[in-house]
Protein backbone atom coordinates (compact mmCIF):
# COMPACT_ATOMS: atom_id res chain seq x y z
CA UNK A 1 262.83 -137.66 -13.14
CA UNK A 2 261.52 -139.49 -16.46
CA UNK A 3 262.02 -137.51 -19.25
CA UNK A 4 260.23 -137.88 -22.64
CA UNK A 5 261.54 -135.42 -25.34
CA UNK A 6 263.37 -136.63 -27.87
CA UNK A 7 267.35 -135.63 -27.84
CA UNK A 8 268.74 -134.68 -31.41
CA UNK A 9 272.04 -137.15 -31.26
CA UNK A 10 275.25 -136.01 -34.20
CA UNK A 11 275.28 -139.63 -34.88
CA UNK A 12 272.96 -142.38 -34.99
CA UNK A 13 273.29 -145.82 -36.39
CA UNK A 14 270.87 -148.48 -36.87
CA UNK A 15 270.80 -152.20 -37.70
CA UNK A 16 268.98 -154.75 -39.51
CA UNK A 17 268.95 -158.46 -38.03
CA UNK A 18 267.49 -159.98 -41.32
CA UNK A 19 267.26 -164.27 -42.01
CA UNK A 20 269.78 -163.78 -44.73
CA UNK A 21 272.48 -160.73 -43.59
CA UNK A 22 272.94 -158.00 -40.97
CA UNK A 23 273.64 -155.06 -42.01
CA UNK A 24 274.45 -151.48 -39.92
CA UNK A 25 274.44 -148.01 -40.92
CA UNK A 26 276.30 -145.21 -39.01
CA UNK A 27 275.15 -141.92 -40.02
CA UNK A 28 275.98 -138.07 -39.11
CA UNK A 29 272.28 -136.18 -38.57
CA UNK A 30 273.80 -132.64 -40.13
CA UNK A 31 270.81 -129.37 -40.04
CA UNK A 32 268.42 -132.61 -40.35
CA UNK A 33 269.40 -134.23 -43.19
CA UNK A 34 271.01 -137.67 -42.74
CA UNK A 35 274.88 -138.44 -44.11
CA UNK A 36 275.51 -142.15 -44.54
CA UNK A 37 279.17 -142.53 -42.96
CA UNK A 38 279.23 -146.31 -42.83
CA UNK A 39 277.59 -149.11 -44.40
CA UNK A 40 277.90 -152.87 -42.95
CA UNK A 41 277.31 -156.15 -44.39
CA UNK A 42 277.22 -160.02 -43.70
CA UNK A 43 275.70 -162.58 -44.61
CA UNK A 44 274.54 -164.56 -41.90
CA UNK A 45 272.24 -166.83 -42.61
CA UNK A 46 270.42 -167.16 -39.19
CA UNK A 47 267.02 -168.79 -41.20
CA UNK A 48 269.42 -171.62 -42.20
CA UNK A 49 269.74 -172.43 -38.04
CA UNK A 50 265.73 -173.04 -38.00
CA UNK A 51 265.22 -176.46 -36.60
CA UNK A 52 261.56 -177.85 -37.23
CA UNK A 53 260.40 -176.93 -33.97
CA UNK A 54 261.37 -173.25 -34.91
CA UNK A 55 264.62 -173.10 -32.78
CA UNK A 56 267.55 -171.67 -33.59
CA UNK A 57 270.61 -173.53 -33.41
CA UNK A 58 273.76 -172.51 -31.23
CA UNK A 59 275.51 -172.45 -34.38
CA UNK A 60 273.17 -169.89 -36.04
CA UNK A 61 273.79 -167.91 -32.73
CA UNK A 62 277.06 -167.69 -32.88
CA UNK A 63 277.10 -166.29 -36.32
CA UNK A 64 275.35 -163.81 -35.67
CA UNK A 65 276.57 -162.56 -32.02
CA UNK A 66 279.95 -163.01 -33.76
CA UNK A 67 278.73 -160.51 -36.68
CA UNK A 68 277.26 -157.93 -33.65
CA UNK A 69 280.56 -158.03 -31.99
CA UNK A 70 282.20 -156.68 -35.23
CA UNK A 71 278.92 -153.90 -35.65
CA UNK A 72 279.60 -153.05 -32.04
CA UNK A 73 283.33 -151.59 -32.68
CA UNK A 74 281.78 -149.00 -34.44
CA UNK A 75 278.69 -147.57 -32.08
CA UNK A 76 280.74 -147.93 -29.12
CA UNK A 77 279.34 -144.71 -27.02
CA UNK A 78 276.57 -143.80 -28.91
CA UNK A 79 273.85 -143.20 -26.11
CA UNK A 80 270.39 -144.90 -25.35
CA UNK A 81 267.97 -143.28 -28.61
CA UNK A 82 270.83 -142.53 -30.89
CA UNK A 83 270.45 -146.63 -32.20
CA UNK A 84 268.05 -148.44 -33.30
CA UNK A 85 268.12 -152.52 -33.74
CA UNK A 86 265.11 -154.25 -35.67
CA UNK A 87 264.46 -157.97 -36.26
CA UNK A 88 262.81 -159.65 -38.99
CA UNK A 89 260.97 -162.78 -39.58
CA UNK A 90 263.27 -165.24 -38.37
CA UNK A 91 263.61 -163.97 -34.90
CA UNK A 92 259.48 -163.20 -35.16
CA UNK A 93 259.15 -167.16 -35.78
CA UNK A 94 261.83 -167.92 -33.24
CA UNK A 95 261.19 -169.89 -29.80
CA UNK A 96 264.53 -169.15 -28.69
CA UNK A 97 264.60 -165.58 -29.65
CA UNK A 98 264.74 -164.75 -26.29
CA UNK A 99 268.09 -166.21 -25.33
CA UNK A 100 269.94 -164.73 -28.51
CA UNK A 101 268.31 -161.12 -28.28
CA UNK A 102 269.75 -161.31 -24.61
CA UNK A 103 273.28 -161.95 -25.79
CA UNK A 104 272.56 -159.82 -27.91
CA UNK A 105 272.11 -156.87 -26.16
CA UNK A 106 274.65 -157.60 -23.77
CA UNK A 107 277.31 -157.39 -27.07
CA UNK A 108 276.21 -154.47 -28.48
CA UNK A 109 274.35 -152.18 -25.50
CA UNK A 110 271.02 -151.54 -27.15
CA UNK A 111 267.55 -152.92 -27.28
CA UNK A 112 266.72 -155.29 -30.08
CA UNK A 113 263.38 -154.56 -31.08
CA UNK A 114 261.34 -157.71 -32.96
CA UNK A 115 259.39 -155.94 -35.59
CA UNK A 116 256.06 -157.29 -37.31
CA UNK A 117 255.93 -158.36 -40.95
CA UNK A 118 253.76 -155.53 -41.94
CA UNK A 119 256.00 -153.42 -39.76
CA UNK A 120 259.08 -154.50 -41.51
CA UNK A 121 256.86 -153.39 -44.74
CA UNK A 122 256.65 -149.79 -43.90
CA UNK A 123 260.15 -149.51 -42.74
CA UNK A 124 261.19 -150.83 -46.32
CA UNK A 125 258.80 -149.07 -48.41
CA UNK A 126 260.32 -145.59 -45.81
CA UNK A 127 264.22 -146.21 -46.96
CA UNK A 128 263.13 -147.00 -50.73
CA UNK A 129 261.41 -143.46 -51.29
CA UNK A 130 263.83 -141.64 -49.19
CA UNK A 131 266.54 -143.33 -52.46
CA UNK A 132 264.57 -142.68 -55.12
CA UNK A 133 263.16 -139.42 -57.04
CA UNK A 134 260.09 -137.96 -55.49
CA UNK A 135 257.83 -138.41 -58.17
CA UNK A 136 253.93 -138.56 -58.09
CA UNK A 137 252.13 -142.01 -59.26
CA UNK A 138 252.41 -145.53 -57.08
CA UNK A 139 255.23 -147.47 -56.85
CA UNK A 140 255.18 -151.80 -55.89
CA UNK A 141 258.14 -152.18 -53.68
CA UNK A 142 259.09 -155.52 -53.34
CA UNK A 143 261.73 -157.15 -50.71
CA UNK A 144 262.94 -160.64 -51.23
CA UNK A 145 264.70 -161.94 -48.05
CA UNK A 146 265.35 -164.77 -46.36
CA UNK A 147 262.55 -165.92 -44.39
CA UNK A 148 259.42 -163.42 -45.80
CA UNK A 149 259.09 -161.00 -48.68
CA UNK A 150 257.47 -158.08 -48.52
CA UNK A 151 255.20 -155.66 -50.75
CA UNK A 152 254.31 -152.01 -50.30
CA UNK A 153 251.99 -149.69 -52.89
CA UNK A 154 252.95 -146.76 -52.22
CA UNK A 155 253.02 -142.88 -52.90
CA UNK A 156 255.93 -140.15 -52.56
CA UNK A 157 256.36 -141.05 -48.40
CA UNK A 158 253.40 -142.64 -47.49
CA UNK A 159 252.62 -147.17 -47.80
CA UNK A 160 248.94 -147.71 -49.05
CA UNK A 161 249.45 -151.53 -48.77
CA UNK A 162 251.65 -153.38 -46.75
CA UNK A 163 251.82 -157.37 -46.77
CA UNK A 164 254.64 -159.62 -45.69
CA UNK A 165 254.37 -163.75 -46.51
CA UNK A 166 256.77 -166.17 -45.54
CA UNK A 167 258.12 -166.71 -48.57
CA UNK A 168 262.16 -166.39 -48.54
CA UNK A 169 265.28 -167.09 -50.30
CA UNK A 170 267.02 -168.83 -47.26
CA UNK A 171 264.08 -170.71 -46.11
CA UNK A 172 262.91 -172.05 -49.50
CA UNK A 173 266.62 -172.74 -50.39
CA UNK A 174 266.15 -175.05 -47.27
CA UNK A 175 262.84 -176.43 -48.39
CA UNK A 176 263.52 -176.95 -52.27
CA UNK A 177 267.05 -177.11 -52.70
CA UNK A 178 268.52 -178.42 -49.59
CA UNK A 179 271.76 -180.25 -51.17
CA UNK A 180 271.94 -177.92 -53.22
CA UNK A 181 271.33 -179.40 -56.19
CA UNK A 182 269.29 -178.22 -59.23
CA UNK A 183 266.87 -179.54 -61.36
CA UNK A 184 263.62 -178.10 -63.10
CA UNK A 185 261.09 -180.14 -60.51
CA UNK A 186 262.46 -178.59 -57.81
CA UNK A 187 262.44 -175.18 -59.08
CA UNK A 188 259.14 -175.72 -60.37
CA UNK A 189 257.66 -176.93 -56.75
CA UNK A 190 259.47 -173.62 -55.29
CA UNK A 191 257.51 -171.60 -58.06
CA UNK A 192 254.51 -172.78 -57.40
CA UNK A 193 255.09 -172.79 -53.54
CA UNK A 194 255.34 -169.28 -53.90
CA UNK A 195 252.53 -168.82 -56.50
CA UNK A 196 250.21 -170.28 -53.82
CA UNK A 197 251.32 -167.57 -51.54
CA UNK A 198 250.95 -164.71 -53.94
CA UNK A 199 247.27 -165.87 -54.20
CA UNK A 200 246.43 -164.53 -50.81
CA UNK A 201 247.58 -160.68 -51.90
CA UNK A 202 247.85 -160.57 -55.44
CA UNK A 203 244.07 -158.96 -55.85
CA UNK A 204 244.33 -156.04 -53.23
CA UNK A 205 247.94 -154.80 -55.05
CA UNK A 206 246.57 -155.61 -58.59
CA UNK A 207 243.13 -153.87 -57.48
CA UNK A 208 245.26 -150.27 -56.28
CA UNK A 209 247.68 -150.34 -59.32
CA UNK A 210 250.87 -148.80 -59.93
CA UNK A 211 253.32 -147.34 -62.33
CA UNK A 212 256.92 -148.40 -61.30
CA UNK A 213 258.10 -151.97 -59.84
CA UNK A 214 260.77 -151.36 -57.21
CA UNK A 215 263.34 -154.22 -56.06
CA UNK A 216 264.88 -153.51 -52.39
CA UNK A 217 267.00 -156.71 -51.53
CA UNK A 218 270.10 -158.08 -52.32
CA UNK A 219 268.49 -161.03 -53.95
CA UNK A 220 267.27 -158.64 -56.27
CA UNK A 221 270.29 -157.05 -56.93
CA UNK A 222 271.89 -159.91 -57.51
CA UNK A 223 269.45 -161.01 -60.23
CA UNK A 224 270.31 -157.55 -61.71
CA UNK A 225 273.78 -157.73 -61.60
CA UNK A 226 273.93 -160.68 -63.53
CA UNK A 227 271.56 -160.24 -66.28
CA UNK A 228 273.19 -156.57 -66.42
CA UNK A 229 276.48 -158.79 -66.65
CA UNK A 230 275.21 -160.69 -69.84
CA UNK A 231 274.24 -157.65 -71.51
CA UNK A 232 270.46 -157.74 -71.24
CA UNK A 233 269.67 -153.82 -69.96
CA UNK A 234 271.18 -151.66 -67.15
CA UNK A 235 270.63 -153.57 -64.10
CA UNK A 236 266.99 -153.80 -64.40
CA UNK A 237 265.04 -157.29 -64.60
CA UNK A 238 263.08 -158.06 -67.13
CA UNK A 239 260.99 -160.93 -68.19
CA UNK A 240 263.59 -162.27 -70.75
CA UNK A 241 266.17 -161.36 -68.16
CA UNK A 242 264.35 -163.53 -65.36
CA UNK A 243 264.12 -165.86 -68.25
CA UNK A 244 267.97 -165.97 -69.54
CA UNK A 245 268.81 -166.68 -65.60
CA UNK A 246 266.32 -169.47 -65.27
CA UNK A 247 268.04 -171.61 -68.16
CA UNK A 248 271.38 -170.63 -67.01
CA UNK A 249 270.47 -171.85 -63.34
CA UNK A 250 269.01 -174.97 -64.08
CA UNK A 251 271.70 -175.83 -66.52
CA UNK A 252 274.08 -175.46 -63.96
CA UNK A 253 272.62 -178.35 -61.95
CA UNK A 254 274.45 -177.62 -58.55
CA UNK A 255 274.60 -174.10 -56.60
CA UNK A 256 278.58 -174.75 -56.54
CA UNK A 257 278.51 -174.45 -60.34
CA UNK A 258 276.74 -171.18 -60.49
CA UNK A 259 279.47 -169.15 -61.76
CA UNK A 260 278.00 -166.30 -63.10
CA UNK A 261 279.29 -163.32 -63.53
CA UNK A 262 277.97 -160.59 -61.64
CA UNK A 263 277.24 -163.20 -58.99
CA UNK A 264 279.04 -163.41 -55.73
CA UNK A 265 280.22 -166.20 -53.84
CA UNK A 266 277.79 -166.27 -50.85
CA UNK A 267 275.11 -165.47 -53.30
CA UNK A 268 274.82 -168.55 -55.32
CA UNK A 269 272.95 -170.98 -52.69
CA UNK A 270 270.07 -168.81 -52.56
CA UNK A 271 270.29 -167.22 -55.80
CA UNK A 272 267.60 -170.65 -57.48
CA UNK A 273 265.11 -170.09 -54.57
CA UNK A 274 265.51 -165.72 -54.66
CA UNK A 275 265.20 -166.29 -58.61
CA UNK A 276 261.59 -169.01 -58.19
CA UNK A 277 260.31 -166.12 -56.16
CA UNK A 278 261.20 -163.42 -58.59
CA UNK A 279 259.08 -165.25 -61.46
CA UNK A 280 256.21 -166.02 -59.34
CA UNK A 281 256.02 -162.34 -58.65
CA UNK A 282 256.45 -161.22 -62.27
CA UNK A 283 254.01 -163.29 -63.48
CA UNK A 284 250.91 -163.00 -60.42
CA UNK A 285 251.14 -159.32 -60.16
CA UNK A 286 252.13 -159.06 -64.05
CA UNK A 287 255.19 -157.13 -63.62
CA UNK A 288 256.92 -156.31 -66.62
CA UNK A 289 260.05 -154.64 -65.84
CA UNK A 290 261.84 -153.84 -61.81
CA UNK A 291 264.11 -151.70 -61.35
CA UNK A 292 266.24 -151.57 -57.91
CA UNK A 293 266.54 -149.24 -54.73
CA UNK A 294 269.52 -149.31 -52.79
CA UNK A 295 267.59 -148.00 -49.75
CA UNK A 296 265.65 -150.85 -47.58
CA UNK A 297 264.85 -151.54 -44.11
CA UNK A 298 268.24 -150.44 -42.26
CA UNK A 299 267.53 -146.62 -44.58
CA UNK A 300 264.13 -146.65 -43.56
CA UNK A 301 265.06 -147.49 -39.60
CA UNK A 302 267.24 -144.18 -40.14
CA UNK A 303 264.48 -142.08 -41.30
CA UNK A 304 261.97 -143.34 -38.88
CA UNK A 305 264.97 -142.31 -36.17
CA UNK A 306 265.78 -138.93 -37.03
CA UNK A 307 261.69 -138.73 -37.17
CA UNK A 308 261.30 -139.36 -33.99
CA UNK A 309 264.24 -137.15 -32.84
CA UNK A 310 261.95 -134.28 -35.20
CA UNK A 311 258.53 -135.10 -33.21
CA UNK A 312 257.40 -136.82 -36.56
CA UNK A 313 256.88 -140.20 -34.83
CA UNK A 314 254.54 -142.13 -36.42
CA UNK A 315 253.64 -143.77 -33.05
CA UNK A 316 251.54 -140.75 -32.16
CA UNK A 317 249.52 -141.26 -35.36
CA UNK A 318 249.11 -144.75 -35.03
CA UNK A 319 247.54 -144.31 -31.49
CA UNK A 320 245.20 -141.56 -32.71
CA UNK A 321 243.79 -143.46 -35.02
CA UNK A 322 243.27 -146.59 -33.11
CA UNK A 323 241.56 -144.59 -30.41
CA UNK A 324 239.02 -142.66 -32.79
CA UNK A 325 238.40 -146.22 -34.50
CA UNK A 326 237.66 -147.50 -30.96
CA UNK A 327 235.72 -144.90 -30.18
CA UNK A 328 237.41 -144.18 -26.62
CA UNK A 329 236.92 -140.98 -24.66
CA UNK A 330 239.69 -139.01 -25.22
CA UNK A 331 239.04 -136.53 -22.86
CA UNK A 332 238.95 -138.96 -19.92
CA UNK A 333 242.37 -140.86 -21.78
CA UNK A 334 243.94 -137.44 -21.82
CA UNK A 335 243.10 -136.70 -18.17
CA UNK A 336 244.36 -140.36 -17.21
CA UNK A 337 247.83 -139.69 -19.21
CA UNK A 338 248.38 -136.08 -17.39
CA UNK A 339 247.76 -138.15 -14.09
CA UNK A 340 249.46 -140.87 -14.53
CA UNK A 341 252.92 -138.70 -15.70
CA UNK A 342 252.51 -136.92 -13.05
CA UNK A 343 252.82 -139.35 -10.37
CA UNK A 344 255.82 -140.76 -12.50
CA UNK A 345 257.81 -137.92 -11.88
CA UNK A 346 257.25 -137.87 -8.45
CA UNK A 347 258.17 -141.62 -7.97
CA UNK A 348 260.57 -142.53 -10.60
CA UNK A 349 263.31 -142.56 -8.35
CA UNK A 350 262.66 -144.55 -5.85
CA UNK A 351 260.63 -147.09 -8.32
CA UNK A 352 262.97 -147.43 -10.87
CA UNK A 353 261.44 -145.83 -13.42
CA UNK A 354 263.74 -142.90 -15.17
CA UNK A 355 264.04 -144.38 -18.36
CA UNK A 356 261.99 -142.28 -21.17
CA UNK A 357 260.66 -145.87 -22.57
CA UNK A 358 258.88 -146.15 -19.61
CA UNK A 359 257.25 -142.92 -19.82
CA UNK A 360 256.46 -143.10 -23.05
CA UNK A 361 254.97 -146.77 -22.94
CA UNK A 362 252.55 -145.13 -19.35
CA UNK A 363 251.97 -142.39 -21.49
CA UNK A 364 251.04 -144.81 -24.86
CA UNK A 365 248.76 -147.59 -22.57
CA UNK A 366 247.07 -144.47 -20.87
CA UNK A 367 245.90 -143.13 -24.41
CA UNK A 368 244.32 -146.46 -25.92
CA UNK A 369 243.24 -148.21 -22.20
CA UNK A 370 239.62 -148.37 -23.05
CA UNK A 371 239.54 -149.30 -26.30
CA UNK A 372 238.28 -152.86 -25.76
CA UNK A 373 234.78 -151.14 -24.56
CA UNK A 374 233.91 -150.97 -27.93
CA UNK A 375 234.06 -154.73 -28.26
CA UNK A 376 232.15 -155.65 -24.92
CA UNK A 377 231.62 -154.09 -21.50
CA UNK A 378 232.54 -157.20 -19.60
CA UNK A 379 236.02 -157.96 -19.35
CA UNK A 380 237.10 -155.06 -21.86
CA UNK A 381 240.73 -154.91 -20.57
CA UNK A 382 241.29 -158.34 -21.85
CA UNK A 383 239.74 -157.30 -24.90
CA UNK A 384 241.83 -154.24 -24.94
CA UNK A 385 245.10 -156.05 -24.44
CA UNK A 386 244.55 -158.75 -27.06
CA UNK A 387 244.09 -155.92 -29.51
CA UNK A 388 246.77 -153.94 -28.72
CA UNK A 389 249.25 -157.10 -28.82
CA UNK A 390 247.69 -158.63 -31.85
CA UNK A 391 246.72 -155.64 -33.99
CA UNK A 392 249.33 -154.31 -37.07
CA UNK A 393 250.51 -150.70 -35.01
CA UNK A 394 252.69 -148.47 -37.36
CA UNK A 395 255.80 -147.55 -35.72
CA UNK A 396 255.50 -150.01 -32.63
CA UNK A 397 257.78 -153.07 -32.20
CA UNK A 398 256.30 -156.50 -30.85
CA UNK A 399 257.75 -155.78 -27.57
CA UNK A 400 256.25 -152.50 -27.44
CA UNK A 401 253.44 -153.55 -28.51
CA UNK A 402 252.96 -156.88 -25.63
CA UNK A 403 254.36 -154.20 -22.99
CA UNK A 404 251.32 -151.71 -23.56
CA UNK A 405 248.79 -154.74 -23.90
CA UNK A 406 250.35 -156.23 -20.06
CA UNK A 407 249.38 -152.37 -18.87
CA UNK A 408 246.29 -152.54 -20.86
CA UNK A 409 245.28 -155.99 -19.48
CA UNK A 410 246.80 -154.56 -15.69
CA UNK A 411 244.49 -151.93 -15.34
CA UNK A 412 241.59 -153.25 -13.71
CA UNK A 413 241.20 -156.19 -11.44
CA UNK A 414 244.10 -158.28 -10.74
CA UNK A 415 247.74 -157.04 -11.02
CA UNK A 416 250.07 -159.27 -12.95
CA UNK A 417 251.36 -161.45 -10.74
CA UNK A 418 254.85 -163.21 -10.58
CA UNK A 419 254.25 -166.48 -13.18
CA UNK A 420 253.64 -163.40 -15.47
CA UNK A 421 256.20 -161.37 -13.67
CA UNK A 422 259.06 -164.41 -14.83
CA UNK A 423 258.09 -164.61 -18.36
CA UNK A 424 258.84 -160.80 -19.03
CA UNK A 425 262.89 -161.74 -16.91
CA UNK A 426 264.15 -157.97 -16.14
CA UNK A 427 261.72 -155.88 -17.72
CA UNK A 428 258.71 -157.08 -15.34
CA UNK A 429 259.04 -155.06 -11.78
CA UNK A 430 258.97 -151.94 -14.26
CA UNK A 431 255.84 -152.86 -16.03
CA UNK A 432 253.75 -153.50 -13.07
CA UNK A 433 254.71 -150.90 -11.15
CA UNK A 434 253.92 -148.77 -14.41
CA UNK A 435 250.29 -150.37 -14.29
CA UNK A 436 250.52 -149.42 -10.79
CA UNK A 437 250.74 -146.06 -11.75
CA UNK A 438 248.45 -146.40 -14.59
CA UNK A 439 245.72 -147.92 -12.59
CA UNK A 440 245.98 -144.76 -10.06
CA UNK A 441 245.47 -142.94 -12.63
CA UNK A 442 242.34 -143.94 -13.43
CA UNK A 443 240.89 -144.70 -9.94
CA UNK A 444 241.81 -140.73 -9.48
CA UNK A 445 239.14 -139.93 -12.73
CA UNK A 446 236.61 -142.31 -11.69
CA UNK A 447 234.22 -139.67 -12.02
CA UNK A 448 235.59 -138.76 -15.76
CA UNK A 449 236.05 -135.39 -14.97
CA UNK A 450 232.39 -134.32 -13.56
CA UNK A 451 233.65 -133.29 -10.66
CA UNK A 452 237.06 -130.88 -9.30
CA UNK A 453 239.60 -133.17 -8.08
CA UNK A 454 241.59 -131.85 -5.20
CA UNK A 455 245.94 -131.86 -5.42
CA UNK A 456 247.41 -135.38 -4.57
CA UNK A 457 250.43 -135.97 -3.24
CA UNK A 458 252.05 -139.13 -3.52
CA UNK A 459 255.18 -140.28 -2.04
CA UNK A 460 257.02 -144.21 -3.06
CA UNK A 461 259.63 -146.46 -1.35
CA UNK A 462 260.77 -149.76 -2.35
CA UNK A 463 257.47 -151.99 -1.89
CA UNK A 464 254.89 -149.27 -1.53
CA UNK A 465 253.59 -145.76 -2.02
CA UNK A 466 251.74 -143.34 -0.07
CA UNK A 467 248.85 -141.15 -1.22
CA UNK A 468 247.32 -138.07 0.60
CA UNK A 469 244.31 -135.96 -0.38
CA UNK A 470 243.45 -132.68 1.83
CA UNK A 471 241.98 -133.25 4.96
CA UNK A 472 238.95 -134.79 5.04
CA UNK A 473 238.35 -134.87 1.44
CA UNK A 474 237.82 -138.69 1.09
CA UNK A 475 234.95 -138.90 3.88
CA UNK A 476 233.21 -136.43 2.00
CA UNK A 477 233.92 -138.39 -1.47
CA UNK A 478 233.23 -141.89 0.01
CA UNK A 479 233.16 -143.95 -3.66
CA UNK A 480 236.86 -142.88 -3.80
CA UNK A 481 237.98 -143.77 -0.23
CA UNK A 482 236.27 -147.53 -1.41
CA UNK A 483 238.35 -147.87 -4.72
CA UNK A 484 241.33 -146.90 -3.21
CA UNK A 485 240.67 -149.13 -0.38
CA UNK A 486 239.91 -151.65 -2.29
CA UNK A 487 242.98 -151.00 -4.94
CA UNK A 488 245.15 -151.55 -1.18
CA UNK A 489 244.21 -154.82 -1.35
CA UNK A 490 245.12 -155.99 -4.77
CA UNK A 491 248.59 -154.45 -3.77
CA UNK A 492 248.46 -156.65 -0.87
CA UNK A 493 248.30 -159.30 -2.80
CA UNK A 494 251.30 -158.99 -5.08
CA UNK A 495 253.43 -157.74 -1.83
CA UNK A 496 253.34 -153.92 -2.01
CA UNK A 497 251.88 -151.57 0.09
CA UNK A 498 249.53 -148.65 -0.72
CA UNK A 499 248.21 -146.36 2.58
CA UNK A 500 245.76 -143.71 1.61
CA UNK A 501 245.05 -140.85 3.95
């Protein structure tokens, strides 16, 4: 039977697949407080394997399976729900993603979970104010990395403003300094490349305000480290610190000859392009001073983790609020969910379907099926499921979010059928037979709860299901005897069986 609580696990872990590094964190959940036991770092540069059709290279691959085999030592055993996996922009812009998140999950036994830009924000903005003091007034958290940056307003726990622009340290060092060499054009052209950017957002965060700048990447620690290193503050940047480094880069002339102290090794090729995207920031959203959090996306995974262990899950609220935006009938949505759980439990089993994702994403597309109606009457599932799959959803992952739009788009007329089926590889007989469910579901509250509906039991094999309402109940109802005879035949179509009695 599918279950859908939440299991409170000793020791969770979660892990970053960023364009620049990995990075892990094991942690021991102890009366609900998290204890970092382990923190992981590489760098491996998987923007650098971009080709310009947006493929990564096998090279690129193999860095960073290479990196997960090493991560994978340490979660060995930790169950389904006790790990989370996130990727960032590089695997968003990915064709291939695909074949590495598959090798991927074969190496290290969880689902890797592609995240939205905006997405990424919140997560960021999460593990920053979890690190820092929990004072009142806004903070700007900014995250340079290596295919987007990212900035947050925010307040105590909550993001006001999230934006993400591809704008990155790895991609620009590719763009503007692909030798490697150094001169003032070039790090003027990356400037201004990300001045142009900045244009897009720099109103909306200038227009809410804020009282501290906050630095979350290792770009920006970097930057820190070495104008700490010269003696210009305590690790925070400054103007004239951002300055000092500027004339110091460019008189180096070649990334090899950055030897800086307070500068690492693997840091100096994307130190010029992390540093042109520092200044541009400074000086459109007039930033005086930055100081820098420790706690970033892998910190803010971890919260969002032992949230959802907590029944804090963000996912919920997200859903809420696109449904009262939407305007759907949440009555008839919250009879459709109780249905269509119902006939989960009784057919997981035989279907497939015992996995608490997949309860959780019937439960999710059942909430928010109708919300397309308030675009147009006519076709509103397809306006539903573009929505859904398009939209910025707190909390949900792209795949998440394409899995409840294929349900969404499933739930009237056609099923998906197997073109669609092939695209989604292994996770495809579980969605449909999901919308099968889903769609059910709704035929069952055609009425929308005007009149008693009568117990249905419901039995499933391999390529069909059966359905049985008390005796003679359907002649006497005949609009539901014709869309369940009629839902038979789009069954039919796709190969599975539904018998109605």
């Amino acid at each position: 039977m599918a279950q859908t609580e939440h299991t409170d696990f000793p020791l969770v872990a979660t892990i970053d697949l960023g364009s620049n590094s990995f990075h892990m964190v094991l942690a021991r959940v102890d009366h609900g407080e998290i204890r970092i036991l382990e923190r992981l770092g590489e760098k491996v540069q998987l923007a650098a394997g971009l080709d310009e059709q947006d493929n990564l290279s096998e090279e690129a691959m193999q860095r960073g399976l290479d990196c997960l085999r090493r991560f994978a030592q340490l979660i060995n055993g930790l169950p389904a729900g006790a790990v989370r996996i996130v990727a960032t922009n590089t695997l968003r812009v990915a064709r291939n993603r695909a074949v590495f998140i598959q090798q991927a999950k074969q190496i290290i036994g969880h689902r890797v979970e592609v995240i939205s830009g905006r997405e990424e924000a919140r997560l960021i903005y999460l593990g920053v104010a979890h690190t820092l003091a929990d004072d009142d007034g806004k903070r700007l958290v900014v995250d340079i990395g290596g295919g987007s940056t990212e900035f947050i307003i925010g307040e105590r726990f909550e993001s006001l403003l999230r934006e993400s622009l591809h704008i990155g340290c790895v991609s620009f060092g590719r763009q503007f300094f692909p030798d490697g060499r150094i001169s003032a054009s070039r790090y003027a052209q990356a400037y201004t490349a990300a001045r142009l950017e900045l244009m897009q957002i720099e109103q909306g965060i200038q227009r809410l305000g804020w009282q501290e700048a906050v630095g979350a990447s290792g770009t920006i620690r970097s930057i820190g480290q070495c104008i700490r290193s010269a003696g210009l503050g305590n690790g925070e940047i400054t103007r004239e610190g951002v300055q000092w480094l500027k004339r110091k880069v460019l008189k180096a002339g070649h990334v090899d000859k950055l030897n800086l102290s307070g500068l690492k090794t693997e840091r100096r090729a994307v130190l010029p392009s992390g540093l042109a995207i520092l200044e541009a920031l400074f000086d459109a959203l007039n930033v005086q001073c930055m100081t820098h959090s420790e706690g970033a996306l892998r910190e803010g995974v971890l919260y969002e983790l032992l949230g959802r262990q907590q029944h804090e899950d963000v996912r919920e609220r997200t859903l809420s609020a696109l449904a009262e935006r939407s305007h759907v009938d949440q009555e008839q949505a919250a009879r459709v969910e109780h249905k269509a759980l119902s006939l989960l439990q009784r057919v997981a089993e035989p279907w497939g379907l015992t996995d608490s994702k997949q309860a959780d994403l019937l439960r999710w597309a059942a909430r928010v099926h109708e919300v397309g109606l308030d675009i147009a009457h006519s076709q509103y599932h397809k306006h539903g499921a573009y929505l859904i799959e398009h939209a910025d959803l707190p909390g949900f992952s792209r795949q998440e979010q394409q899995s409840m739009a294929l349900l969404v788009r499933g739930h009237r007329r056609n099923l998906p059928g197997e073109e669609r089926m092939a695209e989604l590889g292994e996770d495809g007989p579980p969605l449909r037979r999901l919308c099968m469910l889903l769609r059910l579901a709704i035929l069952y509250h055609h009425i929308r709860g005007y009149q008693e509906m009568p117990e249905l039991e419901a039995e499933a094999d391999e390529q069909g299901m059966t359905l049985r309402f008390p005796p003679g109940w359907l002649e006497e109802n005949p609009l539901t005897q014709a869309d369940f005879a009629q839902e038979a035949q789009y069954w039919a179509k796709i190969g599975y069986r539904l018998t109605v009695r």
